[in-house]
PDB file of N, CA and C in Angstrom:
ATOM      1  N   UNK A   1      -1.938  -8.147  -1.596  1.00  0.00           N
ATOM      2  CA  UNK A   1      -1.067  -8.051  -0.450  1.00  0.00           C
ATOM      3  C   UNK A   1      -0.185  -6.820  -0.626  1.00  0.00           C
ATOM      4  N   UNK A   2      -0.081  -6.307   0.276  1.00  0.00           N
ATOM      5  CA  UNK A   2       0.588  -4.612   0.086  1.00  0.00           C
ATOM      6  C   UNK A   2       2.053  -5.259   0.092  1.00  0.00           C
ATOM      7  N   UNK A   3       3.249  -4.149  -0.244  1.00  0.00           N
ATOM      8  CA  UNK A   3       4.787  -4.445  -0.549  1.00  0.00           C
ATOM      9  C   UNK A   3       5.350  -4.860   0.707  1.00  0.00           C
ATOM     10  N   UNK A   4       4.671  -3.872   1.862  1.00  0.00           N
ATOM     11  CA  UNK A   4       5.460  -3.659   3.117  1.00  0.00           C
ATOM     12  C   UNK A   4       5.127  -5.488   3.952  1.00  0.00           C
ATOM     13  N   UNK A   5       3.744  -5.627   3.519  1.00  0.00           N
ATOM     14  CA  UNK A   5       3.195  -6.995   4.062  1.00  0.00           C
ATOM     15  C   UNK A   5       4.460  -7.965   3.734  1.00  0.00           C
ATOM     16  N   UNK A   6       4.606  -8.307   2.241  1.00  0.00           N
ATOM     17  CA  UNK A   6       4.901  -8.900   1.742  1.00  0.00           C
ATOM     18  C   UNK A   6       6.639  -9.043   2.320  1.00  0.00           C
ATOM     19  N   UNK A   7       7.504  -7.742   2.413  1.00  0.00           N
ATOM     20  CA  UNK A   7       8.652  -7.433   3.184  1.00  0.00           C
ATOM     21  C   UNK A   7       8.827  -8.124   4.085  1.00  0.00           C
ATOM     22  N   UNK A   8       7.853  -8.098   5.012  1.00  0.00           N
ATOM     23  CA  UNK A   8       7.966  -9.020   6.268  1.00  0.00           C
ATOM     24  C   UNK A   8       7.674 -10.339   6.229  1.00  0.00           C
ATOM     25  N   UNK A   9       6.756 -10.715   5.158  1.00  0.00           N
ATOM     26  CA  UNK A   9       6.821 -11.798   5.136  1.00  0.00           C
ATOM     27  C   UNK A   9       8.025 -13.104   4.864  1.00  0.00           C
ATOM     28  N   UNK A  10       8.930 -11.823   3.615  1.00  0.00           N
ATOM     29  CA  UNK A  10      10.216 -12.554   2.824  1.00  0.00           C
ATOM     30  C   UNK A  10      10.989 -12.787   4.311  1.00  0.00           C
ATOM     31  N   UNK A  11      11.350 -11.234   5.115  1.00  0.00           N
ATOM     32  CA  UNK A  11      11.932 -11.660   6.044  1.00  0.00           C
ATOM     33  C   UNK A  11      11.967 -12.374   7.166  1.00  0.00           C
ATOM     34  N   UNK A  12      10.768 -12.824   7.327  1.00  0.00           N
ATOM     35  CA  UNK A  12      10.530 -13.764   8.612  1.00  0.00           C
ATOM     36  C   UNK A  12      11.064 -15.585   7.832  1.00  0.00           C
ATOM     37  N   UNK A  13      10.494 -15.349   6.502  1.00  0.00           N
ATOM     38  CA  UNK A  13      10.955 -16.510   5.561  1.00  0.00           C
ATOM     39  C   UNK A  13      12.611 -16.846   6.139  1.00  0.00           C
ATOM     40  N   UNK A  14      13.561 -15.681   5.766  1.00  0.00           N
ATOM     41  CA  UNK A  14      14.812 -15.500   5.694  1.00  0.00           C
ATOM     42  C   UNK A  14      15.180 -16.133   6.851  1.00  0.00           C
ATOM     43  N   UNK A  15      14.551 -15.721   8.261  1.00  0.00           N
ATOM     44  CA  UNK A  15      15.483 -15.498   9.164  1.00  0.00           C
ATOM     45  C   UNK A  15      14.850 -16.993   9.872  1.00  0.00           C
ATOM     46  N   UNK A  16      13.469 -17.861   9.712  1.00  0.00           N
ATOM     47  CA  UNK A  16      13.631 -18.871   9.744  1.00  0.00           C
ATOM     48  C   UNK A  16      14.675 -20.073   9.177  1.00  0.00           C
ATOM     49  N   UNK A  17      15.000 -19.576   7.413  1.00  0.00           N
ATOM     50  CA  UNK A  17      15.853 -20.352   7.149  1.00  0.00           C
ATOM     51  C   UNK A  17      17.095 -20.491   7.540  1.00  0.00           C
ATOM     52  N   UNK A  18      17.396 -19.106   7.473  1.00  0.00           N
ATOM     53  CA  UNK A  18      18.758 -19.066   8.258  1.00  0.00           C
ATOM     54  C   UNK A  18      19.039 -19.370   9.862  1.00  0.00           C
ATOM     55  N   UNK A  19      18.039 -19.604  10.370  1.00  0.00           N
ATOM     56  CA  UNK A  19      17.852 -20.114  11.648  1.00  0.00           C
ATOM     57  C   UNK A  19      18.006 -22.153  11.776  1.00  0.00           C
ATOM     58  N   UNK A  20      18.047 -22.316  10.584  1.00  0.00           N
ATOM     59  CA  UNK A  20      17.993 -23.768  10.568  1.00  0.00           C
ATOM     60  C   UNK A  20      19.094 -23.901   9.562  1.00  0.00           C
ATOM     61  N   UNK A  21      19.625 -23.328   9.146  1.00  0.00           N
ATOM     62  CA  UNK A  21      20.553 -23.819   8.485  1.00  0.00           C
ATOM     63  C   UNK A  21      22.183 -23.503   9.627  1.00  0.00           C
ATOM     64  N   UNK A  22      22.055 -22.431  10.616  1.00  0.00           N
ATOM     65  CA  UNK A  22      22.777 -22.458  11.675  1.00  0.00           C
ATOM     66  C   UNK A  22      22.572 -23.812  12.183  1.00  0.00           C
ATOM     67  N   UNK A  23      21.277 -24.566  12.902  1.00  0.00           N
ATOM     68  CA  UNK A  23      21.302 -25.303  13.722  1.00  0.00           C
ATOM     69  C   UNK A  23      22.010 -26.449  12.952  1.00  0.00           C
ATOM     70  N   UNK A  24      21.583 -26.657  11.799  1.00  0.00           N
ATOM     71  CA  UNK A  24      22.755 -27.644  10.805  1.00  0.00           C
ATOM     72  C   UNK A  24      24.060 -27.863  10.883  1.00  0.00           C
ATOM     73  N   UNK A  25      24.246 -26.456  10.909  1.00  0.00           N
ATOM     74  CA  UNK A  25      25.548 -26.177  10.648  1.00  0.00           C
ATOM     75  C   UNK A  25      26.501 -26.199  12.128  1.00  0.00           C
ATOM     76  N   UNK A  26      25.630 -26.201  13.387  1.00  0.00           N
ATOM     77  CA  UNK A  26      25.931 -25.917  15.318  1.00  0.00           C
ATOM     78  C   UNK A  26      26.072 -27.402  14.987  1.00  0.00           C
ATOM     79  N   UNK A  27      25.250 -28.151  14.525  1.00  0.00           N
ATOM     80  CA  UNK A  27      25.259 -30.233  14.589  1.00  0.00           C
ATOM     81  C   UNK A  27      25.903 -30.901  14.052  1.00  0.00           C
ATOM     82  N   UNK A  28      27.150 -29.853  13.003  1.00  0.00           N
ATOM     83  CA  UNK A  28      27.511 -30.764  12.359  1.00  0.00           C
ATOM     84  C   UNK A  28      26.985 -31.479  11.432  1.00  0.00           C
ATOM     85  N   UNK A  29      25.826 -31.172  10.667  1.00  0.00           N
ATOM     86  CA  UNK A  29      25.055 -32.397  10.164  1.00  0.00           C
ATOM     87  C   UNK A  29      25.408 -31.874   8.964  1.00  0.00           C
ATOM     88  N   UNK A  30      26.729 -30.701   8.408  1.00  0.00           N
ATOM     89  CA  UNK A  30      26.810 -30.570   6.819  1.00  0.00           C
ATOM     90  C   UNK A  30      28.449 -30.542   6.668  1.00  0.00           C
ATOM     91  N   UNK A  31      28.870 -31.092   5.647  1.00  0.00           N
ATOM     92  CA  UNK A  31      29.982 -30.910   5.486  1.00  0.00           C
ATOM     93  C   UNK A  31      30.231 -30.628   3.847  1.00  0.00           C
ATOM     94  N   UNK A  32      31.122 -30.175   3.383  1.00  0.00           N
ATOM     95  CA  UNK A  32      31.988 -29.982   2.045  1.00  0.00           C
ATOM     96  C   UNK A  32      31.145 -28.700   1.532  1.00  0.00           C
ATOM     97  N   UNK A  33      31.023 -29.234   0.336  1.00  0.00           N
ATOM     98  CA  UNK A  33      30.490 -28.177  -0.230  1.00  0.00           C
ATOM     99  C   UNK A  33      28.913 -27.505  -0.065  1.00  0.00           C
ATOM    100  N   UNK A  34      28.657 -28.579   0.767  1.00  0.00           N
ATOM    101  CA  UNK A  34      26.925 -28.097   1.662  1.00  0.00           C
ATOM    102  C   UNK A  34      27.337 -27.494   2.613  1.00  0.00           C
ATOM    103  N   UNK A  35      28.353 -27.253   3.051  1.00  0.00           N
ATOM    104  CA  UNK A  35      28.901 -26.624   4.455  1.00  0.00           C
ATOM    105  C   UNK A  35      28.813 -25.408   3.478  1.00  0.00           C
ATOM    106  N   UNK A  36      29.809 -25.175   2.818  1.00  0.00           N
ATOM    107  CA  UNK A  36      29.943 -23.758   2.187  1.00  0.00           C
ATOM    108  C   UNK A  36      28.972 -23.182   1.998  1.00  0.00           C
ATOM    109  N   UNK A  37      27.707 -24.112   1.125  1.00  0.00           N
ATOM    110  CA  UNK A  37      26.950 -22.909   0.646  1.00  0.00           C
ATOM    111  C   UNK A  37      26.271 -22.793   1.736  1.00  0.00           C
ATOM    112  N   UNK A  38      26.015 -23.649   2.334  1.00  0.00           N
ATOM    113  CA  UNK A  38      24.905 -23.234   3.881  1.00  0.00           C
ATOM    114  C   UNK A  38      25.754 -21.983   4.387  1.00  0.00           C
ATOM    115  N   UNK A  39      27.034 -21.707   4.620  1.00  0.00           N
ATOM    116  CA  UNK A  39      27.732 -20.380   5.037  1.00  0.00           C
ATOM    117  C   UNK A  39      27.224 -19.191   4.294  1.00  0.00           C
ATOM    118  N   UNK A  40      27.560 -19.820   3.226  1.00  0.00           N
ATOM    119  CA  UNK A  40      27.513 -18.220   2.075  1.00  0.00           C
ATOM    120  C   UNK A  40      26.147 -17.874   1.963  1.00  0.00           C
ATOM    121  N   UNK A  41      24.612 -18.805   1.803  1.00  0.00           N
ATOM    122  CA  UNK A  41      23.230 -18.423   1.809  1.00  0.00           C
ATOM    123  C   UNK A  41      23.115 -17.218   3.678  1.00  0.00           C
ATOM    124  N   UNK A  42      23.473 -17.831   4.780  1.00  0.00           N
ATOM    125  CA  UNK A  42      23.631 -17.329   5.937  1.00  0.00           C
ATOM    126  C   UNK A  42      24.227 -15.704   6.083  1.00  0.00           C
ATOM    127  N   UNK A  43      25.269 -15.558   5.437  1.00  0.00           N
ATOM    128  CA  UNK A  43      26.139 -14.763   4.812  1.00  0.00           C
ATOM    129  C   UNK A  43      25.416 -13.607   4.147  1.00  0.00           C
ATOM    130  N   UNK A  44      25.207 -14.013   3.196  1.00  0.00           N
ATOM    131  CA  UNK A  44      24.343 -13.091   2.003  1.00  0.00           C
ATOM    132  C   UNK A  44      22.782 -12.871   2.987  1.00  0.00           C
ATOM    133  N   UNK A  45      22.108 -14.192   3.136  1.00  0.00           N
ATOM    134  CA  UNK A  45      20.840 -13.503   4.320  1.00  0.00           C
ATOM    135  C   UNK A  45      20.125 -13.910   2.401  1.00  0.00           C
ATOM    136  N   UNK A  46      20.119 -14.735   1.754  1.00  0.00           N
ATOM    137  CA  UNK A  46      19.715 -15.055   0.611  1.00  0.00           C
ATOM    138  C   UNK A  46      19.592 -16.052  -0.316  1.00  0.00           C
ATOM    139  N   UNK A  47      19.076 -16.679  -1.285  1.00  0.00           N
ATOM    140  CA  UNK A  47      19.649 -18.059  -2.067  1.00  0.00           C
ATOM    141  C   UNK A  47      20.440 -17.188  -3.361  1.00  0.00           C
ATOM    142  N   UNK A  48      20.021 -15.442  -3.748  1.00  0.00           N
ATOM    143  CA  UNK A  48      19.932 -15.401  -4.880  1.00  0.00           C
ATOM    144  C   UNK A  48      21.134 -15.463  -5.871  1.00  0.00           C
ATOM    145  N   UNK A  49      22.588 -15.428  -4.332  1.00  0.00           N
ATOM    146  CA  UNK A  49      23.723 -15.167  -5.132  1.00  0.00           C
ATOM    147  C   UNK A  49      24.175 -16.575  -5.454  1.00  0.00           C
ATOM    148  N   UNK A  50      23.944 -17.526  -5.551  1.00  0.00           N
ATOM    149  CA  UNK A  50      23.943 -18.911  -5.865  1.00  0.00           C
ATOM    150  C   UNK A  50      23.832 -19.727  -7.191  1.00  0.00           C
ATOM    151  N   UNK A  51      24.721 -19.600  -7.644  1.00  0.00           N
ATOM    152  CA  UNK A  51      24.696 -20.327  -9.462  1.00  0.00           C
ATOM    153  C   UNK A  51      23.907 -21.478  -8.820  1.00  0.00           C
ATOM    154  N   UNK A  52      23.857 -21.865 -10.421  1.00  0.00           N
ATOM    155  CA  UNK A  52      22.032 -22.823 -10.231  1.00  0.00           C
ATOM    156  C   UNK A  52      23.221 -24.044  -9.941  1.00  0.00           C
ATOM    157  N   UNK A  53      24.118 -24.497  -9.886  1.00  0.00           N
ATOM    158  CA  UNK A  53      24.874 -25.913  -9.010  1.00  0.00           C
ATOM    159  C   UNK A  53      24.932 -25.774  -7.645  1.00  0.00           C
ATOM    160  N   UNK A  54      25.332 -24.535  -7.143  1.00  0.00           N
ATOM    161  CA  UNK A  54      24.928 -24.306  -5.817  1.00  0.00           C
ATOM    162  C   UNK A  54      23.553 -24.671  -5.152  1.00  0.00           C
ATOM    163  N   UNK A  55      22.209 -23.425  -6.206  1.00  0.00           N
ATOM    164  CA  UNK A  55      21.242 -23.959  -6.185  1.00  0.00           C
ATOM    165  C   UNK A  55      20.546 -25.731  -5.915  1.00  0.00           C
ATOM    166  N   UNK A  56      21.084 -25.853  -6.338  1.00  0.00           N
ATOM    167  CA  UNK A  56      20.681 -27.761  -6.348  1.00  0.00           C
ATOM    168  C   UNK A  56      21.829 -28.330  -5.528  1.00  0.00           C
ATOM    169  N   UNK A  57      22.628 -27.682  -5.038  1.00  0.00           N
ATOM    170  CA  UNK A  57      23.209 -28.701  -3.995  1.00  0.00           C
ATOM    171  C   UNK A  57      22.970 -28.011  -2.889  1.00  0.00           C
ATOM    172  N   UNK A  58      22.313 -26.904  -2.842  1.00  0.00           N
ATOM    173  CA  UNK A  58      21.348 -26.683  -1.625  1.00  0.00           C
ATOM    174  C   UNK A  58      20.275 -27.450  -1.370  1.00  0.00           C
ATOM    175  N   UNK A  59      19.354 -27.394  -2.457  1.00  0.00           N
ATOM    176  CA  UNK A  59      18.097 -28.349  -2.141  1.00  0.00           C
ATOM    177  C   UNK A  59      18.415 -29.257  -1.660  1.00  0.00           C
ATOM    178  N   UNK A  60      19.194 -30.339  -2.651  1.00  0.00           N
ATOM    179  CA  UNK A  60      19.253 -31.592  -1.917  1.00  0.00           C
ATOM    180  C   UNK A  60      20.293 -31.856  -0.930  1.00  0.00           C
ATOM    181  N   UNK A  61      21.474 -30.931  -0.888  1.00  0.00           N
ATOM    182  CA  UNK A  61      21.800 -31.227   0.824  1.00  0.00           C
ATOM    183  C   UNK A  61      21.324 -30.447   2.066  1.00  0.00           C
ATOM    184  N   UNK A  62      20.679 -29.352   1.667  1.00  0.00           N
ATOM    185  CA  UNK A  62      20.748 -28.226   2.997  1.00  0.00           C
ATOM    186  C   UNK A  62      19.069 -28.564   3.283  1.00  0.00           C
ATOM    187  N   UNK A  63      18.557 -27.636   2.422  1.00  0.00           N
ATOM    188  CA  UNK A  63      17.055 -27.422   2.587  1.00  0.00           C
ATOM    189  C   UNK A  63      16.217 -28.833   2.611  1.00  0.00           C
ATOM    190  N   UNK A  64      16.321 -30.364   1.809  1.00  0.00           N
ATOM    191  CA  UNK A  64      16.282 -31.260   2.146  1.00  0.00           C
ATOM    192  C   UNK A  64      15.843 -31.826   3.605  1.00  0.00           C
ATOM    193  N   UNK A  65      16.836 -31.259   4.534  1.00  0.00           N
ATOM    194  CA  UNK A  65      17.282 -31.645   6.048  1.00  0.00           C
ATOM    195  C   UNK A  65      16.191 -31.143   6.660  1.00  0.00           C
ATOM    196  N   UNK A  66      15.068 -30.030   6.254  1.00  0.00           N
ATOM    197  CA  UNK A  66      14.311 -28.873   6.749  1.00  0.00           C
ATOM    198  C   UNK A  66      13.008 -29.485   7.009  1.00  0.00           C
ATOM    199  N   UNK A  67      12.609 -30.660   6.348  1.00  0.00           N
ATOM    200  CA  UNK A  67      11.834 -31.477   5.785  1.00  0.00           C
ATOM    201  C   UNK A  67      11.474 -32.634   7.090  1.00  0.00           C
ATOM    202  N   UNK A  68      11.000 -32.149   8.054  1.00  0.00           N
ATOM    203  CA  UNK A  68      11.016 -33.185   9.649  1.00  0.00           C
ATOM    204  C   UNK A  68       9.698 -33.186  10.048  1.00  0.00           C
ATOM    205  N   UNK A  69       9.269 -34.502  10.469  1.00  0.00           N
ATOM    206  CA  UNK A  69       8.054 -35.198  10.817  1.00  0.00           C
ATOM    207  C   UNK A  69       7.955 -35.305  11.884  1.00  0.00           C
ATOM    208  N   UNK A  70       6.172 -34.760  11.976  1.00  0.00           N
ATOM    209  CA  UNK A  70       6.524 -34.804  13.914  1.00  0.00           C
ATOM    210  C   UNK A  70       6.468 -36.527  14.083  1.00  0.00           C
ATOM    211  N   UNK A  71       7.268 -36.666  15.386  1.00  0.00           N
ATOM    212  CA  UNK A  71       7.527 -38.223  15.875  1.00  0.00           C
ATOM    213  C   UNK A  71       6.339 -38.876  16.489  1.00  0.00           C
ATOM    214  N   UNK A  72       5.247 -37.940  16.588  1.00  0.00           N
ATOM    215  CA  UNK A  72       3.598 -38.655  17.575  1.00  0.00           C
ATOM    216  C   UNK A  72       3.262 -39.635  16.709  1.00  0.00           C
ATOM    217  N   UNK A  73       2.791 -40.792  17.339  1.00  0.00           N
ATOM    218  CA  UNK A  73       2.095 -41.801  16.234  1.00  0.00           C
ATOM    219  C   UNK A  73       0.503 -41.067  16.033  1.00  0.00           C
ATOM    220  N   UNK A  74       0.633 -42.218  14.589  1.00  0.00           N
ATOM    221  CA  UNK A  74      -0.498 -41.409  13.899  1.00  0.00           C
ATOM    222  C   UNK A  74      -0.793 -40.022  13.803  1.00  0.00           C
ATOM    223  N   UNK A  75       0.573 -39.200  13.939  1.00  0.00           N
ATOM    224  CA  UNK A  75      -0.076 -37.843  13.395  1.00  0.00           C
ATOM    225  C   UNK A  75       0.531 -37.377  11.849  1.00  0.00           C
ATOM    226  N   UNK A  76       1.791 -37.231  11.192  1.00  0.00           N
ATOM    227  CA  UNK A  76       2.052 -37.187  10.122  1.00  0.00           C
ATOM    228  C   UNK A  76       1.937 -36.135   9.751  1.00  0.00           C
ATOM    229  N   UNK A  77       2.138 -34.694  10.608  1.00  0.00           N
ATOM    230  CA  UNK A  77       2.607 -33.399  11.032  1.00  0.00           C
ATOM    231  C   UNK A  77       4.027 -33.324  10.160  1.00  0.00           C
ATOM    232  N   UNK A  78       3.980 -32.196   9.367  1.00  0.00           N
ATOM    233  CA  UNK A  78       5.496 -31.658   9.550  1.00  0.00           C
ATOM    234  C   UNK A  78       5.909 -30.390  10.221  1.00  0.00           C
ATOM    235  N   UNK A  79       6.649 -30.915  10.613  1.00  0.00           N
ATOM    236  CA  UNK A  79       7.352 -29.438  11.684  1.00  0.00           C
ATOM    237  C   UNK A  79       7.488 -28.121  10.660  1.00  0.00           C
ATOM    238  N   UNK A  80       6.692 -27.019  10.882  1.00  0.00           N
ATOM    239  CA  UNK A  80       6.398 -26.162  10.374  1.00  0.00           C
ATOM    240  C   UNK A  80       8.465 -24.966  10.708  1.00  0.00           C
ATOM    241  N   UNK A  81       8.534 -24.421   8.987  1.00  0.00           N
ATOM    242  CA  UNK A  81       9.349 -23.898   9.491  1.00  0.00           C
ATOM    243  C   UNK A  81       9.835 -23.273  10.054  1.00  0.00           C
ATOM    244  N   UNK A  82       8.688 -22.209  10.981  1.00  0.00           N
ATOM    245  CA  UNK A  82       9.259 -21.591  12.137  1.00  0.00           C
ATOM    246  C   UNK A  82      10.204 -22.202  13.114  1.00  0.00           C
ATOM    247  N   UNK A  83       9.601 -23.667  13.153  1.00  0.00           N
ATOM    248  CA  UNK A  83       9.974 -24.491  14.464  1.00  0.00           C
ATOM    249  C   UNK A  83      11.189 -25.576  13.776  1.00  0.00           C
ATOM    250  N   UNK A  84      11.455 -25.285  12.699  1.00  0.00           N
ATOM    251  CA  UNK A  84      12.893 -26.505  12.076  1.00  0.00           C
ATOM    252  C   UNK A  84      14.025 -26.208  12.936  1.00  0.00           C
ATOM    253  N   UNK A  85      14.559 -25.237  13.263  1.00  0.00           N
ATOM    254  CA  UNK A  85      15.820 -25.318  14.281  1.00  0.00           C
ATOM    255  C   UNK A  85      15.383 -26.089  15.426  1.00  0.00           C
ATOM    256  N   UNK A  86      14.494 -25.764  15.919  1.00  0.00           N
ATOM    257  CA  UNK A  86      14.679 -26.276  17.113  1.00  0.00           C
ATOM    258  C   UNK A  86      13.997 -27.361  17.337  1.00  0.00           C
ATOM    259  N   UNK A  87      13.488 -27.877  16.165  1.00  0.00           N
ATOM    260  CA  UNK A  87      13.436 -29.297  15.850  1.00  0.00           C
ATOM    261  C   UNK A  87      14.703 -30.497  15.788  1.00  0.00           C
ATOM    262  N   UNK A  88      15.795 -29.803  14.814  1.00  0.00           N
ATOM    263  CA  UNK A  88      17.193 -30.460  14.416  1.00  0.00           C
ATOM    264  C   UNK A  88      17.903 -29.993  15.910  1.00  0.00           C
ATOM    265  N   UNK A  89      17.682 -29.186  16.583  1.00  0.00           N
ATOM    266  CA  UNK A  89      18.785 -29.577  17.622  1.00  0.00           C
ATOM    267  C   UNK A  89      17.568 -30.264  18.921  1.00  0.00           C
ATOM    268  N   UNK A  90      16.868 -30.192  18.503  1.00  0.00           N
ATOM    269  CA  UNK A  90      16.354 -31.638  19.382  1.00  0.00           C
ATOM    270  C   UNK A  90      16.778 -32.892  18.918  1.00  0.00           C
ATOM    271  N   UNK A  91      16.757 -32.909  17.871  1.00  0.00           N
ATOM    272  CA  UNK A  91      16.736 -34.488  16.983  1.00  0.00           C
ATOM    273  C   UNK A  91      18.198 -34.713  17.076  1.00  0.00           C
ATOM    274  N   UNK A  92      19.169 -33.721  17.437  1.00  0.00           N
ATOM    275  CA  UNK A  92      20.353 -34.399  17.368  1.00  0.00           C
ATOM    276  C   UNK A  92      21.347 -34.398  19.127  1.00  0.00           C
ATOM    277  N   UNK A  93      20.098 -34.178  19.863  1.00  0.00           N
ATOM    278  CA  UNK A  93      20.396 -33.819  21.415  1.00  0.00           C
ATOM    279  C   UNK A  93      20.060 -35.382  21.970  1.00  0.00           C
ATOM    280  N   UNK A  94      18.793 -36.162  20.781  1.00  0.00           N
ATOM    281  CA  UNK A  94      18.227 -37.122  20.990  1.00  0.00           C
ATOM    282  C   UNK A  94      16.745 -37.158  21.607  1.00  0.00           C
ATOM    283  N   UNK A  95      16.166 -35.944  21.631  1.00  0.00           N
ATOM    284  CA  UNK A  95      14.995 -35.985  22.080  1.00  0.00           C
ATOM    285  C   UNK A  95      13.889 -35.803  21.045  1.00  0.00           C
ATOM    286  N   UNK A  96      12.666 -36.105  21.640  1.00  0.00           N
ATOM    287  CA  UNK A  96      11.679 -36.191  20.209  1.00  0.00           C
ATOM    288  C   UNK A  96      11.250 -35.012  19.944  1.00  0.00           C
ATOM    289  N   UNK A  97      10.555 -34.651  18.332  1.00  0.00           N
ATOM    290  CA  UNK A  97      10.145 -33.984  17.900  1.00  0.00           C
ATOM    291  C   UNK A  97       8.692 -33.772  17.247  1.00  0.00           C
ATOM    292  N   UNK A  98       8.174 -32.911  17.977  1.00  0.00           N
ATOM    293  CA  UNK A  98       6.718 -32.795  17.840  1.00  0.00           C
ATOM    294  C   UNK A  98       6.164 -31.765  17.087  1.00  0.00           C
ATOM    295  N   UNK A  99       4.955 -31.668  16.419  1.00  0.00           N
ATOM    296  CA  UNK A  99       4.561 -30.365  15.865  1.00  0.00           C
ATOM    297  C   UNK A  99       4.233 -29.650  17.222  1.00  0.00           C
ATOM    298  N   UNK A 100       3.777 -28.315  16.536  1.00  0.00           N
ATOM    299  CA  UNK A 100       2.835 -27.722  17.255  1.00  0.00           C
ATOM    300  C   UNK A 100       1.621 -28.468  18.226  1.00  0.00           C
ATOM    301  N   UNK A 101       0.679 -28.943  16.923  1.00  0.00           N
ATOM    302  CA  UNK A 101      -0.593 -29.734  17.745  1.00  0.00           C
ATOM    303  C   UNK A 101      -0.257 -30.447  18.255  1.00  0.00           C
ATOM    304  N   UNK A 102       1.290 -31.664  18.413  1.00  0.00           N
ATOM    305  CA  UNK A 102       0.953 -32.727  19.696  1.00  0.00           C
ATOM    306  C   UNK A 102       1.761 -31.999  20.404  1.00  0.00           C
ATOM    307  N   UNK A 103       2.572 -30.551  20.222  1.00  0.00           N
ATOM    308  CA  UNK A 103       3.520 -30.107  21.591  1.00  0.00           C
ATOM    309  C   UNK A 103       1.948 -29.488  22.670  1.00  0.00           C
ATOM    310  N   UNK A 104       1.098 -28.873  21.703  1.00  0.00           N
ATOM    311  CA  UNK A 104       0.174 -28.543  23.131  1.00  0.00           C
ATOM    312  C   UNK A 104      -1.187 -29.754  23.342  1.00  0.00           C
ATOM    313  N   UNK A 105      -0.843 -30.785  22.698  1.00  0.00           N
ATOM    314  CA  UNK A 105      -1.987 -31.879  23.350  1.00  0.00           C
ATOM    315  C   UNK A 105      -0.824 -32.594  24.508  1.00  0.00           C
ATOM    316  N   UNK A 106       0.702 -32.714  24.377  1.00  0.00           N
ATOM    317  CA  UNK A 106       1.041 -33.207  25.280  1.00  0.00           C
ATOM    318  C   UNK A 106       1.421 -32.577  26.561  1.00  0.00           C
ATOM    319  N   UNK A 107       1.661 -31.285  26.233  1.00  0.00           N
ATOM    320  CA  UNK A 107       1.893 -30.302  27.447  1.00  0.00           C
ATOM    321  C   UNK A 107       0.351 -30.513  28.054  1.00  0.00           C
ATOM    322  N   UNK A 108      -1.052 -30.466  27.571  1.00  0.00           N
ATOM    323  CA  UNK A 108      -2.564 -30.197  28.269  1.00  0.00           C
ATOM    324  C   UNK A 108      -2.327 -31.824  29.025  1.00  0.00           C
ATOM    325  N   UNK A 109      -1.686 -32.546  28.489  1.00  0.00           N
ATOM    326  CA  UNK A 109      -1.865 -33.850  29.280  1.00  0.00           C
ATOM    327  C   UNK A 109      -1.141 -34.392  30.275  1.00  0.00           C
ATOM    328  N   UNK A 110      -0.060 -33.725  30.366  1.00  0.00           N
ATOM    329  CA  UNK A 110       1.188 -33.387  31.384  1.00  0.00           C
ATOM    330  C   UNK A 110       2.444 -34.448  30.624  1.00  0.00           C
ATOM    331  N   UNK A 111       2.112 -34.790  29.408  1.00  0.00           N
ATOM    332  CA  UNK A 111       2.906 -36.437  28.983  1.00  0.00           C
ATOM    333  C   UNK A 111       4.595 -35.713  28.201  1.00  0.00           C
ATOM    334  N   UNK A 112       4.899 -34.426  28.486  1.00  0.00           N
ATOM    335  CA  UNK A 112       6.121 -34.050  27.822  1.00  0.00           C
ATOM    336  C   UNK A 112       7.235 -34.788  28.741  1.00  0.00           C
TER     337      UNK A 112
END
């Protein structure tokens, strides 16, 4: 994989995460010291400036949250992270959350 590939790849990484750790952070769904570091990772645009306690109270409070199942029965999809923001501010608007494959089997069926 060439450097420049790879560049874009980190950054599309980045700006998904930081795209869901906003919508976290728009819902209310973090507080104390998961609030902070979710700021400061957003901030920096990084995990790397993060002592390894930060580190691990990211995983298990921030990135944790990132971790969403589409709601179709019988499918057992996870919402890919392009689509985690706008998964969590569905899920906290109250509406359901679908992958990809049942958002376009239910749009082809008219059932959204």
């Amino acid at each position: 994989m060439s450097l420049t590939k790879r560049y874009m790849e980190q950054a599309e990484d980045d700006e998904n995460r930081n795209n869901a750790i906003e919508a976290l952070i728009e819902c209310d769904m973090l507080e104390g010291a998961a609030l902070g570091i979710a700021k400061k990772v957003v901030a920096e645009n990084s995990l790397d400036g993060l002592s390894d306690k930060q580190k691990y109270g990211y995983e298990k409070e921030v990135a944790s949250q990132f971790e969403i199942a589409c709601e179709a029965e019988d499918c057992g999809n996870m919402i890919s992270m392009d689509e985690v923001a706008d998964a969590i501010r569905n899920q906290h608007s109250g509406d359901d959350v679908f992958c990809v494959d049942c958002q376009y089997q239910y749009r082809d069926r008219g059932d959204d």
